[in-house]
N, C-alpha and C. Protein backbone atom coordinates (compact mmCIF):
# COMPACT_ATOMS: atom_id res chain seq x y z
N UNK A 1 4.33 29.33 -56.54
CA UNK A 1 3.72 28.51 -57.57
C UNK A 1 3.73 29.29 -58.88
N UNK A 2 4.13 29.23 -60.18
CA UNK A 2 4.52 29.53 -60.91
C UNK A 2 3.59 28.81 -62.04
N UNK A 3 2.75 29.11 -63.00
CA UNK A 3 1.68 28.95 -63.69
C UNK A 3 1.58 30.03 -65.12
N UNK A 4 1.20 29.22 -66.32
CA UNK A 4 1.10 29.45 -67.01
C UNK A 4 -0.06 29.09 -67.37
N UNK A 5 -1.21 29.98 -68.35
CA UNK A 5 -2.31 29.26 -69.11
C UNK A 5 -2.43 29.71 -70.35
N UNK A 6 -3.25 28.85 -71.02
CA UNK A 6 -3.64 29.17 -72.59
C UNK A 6 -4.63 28.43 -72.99
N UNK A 7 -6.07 29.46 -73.13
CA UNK A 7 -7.10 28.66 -73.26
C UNK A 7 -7.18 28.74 -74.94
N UNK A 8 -8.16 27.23 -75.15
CA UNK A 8 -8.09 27.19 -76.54
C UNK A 8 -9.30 27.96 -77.53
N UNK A 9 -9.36 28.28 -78.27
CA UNK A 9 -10.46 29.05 -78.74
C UNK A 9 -11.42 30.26 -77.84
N UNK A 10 -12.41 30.42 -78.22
CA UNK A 10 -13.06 31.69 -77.51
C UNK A 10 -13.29 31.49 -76.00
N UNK A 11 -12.75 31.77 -74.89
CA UNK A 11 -13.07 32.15 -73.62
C UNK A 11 -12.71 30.30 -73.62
N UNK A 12 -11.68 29.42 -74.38
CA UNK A 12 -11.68 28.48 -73.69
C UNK A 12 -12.62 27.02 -73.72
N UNK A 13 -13.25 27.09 -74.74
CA UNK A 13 -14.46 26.25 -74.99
C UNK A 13 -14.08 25.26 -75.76
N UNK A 14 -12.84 24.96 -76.45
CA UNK A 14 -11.89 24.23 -77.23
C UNK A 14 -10.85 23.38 -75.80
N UNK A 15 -11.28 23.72 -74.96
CA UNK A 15 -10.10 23.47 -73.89
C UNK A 15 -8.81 24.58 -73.49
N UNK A 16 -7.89 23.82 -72.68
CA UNK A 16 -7.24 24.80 -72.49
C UNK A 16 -5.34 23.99 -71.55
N UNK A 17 -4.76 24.56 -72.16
CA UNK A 17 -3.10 23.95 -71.68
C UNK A 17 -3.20 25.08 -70.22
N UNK A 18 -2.58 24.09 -69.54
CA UNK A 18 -1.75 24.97 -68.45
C UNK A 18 -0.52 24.53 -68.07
N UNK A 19 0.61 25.29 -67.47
CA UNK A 19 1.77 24.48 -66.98
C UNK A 19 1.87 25.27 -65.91
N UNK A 20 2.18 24.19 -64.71
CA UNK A 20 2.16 24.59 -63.41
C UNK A 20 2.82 22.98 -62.69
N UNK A 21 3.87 24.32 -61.92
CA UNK A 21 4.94 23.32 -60.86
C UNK A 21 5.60 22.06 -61.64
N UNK A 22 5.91 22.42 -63.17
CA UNK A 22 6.88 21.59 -63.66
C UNK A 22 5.98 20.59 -64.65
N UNK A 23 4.71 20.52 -64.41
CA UNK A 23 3.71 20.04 -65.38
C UNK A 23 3.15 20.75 -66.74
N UNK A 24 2.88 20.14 -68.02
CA UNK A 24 1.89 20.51 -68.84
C UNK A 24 0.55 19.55 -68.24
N UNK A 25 -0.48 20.43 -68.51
CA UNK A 25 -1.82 20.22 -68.46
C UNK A 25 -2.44 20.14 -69.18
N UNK A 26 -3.51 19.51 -69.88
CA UNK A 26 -4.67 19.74 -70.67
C UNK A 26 -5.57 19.51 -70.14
N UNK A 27 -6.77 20.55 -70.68
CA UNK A 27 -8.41 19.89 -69.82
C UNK A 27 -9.42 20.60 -70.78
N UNK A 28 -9.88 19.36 -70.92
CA UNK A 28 -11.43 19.79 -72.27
C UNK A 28 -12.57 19.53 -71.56
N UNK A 29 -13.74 21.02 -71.82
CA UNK A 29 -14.59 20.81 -71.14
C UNK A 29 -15.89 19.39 -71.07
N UNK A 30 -15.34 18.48 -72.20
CA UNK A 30 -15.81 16.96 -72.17
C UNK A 30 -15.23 15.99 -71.29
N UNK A 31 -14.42 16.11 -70.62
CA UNK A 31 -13.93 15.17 -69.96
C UNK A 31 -12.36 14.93 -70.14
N UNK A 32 -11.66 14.63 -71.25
CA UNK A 32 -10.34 14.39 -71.91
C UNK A 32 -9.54 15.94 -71.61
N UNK A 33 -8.13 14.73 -70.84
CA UNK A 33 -7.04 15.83 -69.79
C UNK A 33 -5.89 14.82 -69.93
N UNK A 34 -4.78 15.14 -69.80
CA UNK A 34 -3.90 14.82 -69.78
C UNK A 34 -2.60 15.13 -68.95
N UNK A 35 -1.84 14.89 -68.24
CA UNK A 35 -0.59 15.64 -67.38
C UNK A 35 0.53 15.12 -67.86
N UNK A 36 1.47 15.71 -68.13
CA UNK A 36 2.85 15.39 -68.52
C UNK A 36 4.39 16.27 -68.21
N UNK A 37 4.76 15.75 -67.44
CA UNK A 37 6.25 16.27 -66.87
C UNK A 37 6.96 17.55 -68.40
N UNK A 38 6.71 18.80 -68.08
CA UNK A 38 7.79 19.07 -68.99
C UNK A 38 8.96 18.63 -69.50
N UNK A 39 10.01 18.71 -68.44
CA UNK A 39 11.08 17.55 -68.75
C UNK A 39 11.21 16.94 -69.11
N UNK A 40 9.78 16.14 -69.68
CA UNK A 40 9.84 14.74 -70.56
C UNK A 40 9.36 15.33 -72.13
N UNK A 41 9.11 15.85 -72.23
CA UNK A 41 8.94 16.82 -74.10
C UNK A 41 10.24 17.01 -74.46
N UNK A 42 9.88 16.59 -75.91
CA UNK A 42 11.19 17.36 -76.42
C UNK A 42 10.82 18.08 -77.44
N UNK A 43 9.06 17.64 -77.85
CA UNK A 43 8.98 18.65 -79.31
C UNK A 43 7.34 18.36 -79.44
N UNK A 44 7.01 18.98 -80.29
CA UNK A 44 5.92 19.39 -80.30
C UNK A 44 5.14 19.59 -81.85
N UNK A 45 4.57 18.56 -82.34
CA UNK A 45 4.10 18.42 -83.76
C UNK A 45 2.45 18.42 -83.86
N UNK A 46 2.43 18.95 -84.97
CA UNK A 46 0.88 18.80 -85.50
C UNK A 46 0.56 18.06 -86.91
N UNK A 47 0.12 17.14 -86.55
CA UNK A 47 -0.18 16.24 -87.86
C UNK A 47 -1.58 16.56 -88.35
N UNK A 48 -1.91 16.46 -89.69
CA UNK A 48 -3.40 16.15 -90.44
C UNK A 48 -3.95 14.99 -89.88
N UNK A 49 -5.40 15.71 -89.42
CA UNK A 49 -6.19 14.87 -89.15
C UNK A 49 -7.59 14.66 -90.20
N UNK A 50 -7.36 15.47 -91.18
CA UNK A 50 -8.75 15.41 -91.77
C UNK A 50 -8.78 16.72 -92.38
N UNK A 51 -9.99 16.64 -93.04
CA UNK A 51 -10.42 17.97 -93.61
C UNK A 51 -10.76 19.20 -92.10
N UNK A 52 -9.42 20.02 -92.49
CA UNK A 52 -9.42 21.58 -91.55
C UNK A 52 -9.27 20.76 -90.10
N UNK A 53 -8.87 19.62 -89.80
CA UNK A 53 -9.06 19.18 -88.55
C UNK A 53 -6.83 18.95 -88.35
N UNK A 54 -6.44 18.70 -87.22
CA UNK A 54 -5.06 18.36 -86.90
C UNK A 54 -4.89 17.99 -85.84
N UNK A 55 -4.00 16.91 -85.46
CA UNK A 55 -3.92 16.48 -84.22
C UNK A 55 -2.48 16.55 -83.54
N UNK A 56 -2.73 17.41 -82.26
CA UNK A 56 -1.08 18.00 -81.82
C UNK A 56 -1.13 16.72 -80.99
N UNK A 57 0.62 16.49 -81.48
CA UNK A 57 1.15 15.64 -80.97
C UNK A 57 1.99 16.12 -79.92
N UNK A 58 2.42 15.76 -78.48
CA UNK A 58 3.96 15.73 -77.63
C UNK A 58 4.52 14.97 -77.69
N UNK A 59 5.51 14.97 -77.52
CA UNK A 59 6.61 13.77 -78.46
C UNK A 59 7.96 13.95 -77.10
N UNK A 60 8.39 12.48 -76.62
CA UNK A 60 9.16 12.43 -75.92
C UNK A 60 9.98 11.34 -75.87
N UNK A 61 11.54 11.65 -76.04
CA UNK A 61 12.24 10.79 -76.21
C UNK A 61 11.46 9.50 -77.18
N UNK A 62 11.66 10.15 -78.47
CA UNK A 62 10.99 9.55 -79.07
C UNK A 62 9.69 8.77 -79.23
N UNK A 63 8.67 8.71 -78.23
CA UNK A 63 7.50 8.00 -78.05
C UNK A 63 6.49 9.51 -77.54
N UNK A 64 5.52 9.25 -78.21
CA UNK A 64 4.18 9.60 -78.45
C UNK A 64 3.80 10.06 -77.12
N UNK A 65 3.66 10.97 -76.38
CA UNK A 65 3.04 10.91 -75.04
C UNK A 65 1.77 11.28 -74.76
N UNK A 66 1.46 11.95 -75.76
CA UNK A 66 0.18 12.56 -75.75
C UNK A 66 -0.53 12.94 -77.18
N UNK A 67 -1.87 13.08 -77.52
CA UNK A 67 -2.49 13.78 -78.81
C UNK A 67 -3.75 14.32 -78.41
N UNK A 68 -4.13 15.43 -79.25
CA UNK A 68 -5.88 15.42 -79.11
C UNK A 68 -5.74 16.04 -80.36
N UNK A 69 -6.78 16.06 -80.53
CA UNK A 69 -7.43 16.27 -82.40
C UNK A 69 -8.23 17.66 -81.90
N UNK A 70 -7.95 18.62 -82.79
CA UNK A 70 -8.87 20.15 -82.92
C UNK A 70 -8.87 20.84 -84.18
N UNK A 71 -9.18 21.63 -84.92
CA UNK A 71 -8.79 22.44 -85.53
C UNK A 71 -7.18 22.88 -86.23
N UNK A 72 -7.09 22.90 -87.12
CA UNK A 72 -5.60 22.83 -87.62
C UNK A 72 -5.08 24.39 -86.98
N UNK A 73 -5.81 24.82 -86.97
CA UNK A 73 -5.56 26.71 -86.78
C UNK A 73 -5.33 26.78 -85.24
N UNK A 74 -6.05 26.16 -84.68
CA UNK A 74 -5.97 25.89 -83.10
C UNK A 74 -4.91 25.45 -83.01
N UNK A 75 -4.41 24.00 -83.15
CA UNK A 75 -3.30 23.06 -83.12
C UNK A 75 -2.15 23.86 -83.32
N UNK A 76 -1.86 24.51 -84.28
CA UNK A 76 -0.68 25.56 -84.66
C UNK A 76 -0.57 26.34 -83.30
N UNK A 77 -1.70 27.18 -82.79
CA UNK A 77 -1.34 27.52 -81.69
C UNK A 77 -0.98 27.63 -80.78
N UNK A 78 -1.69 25.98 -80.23
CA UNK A 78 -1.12 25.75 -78.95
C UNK A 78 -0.16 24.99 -79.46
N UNK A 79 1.10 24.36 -80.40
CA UNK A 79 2.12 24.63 -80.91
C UNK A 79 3.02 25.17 -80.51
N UNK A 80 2.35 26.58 -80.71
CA UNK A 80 3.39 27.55 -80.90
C UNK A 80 3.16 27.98 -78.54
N UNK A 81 2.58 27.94 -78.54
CA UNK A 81 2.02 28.64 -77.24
C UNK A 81 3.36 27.59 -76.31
N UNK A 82 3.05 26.16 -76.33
CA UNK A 82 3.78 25.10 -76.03
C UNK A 82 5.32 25.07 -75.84
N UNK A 83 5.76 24.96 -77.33
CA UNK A 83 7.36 25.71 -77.00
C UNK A 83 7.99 26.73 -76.96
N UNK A 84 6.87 27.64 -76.92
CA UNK A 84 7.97 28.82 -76.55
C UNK A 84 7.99 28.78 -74.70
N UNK A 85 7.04 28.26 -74.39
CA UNK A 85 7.10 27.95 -72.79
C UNK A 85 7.91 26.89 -72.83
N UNK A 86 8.29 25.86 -73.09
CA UNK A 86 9.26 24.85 -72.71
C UNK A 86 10.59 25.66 -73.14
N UNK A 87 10.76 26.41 -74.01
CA UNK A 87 12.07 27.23 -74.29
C UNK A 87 12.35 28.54 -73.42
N UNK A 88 11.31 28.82 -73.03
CA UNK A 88 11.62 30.38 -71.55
C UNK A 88 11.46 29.28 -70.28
N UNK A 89 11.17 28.26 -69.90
CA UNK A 89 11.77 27.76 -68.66
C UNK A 89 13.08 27.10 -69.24
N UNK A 90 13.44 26.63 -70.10
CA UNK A 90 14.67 25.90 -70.17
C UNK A 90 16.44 27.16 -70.12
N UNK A 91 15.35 28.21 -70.48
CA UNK A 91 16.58 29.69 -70.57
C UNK A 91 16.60 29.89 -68.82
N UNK A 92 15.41 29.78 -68.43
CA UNK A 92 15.54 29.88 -66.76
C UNK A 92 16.87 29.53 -66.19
C-alpha cells in the first residue's frame, strides 16, 4: 500500500490531502471529504475566493471535480503538494 499525506496548516487543523492506492483524498476536521481517482486530474488551479481567502480547484478532462475554499497561502500549497505527486507517480 503505497500512501502519501499532507496535512493542511498546523498539525492538520485546516484538513489534510492524502493519496493512497490510486486515490486523492481530502478530509476536514468538519465533516467535508472528497475521493477522486488520480487518473482522472489533469490540473490543479487556485482561484480567488475573497479577501486572503482561494478556492483550489481539480480539474478533469475539462469539468470541475472537486473545490474547497481555504486560505490563499494554504491553497498554493496543497497546489503545489498535489502535482508534484500526480507528476512522480506518472514518471513511475
Amino acid at each position: 500500500m503505497n500512501s502519501q499525506k499532507f496535512n493542511i496548516g498546523f498539525l492538520g487543523l485546516a484538513g489534510k490531502f492524502f493519496i493512497e492506492n490510486g486515490f486523492l483524498n481530502y478530509s476536514h476536521p468538519y465533516g467535508k471529504s472528497f475521493r477522486i481517482r488520480t487518473d482522472d486530474i489533469e490540473t490543479v488551479i487556485v482561484d480567488t475566493a475573497g479577501t486572503g481567502e482561494g478556492e483550489l480547484k481539480i480539474i478533469g478532462k475539462g469539468t470541475e471535480l472537486a473545490k474547497v475554499k481555504m486560505l490563499t497561502a494554504l491553497a498554493n500549497g496543497c497546489q503545489e503538494w498535489i502535482l508534484s505527486q500526480l507528476s512522480s507517480s506518472s514518471n513511475s
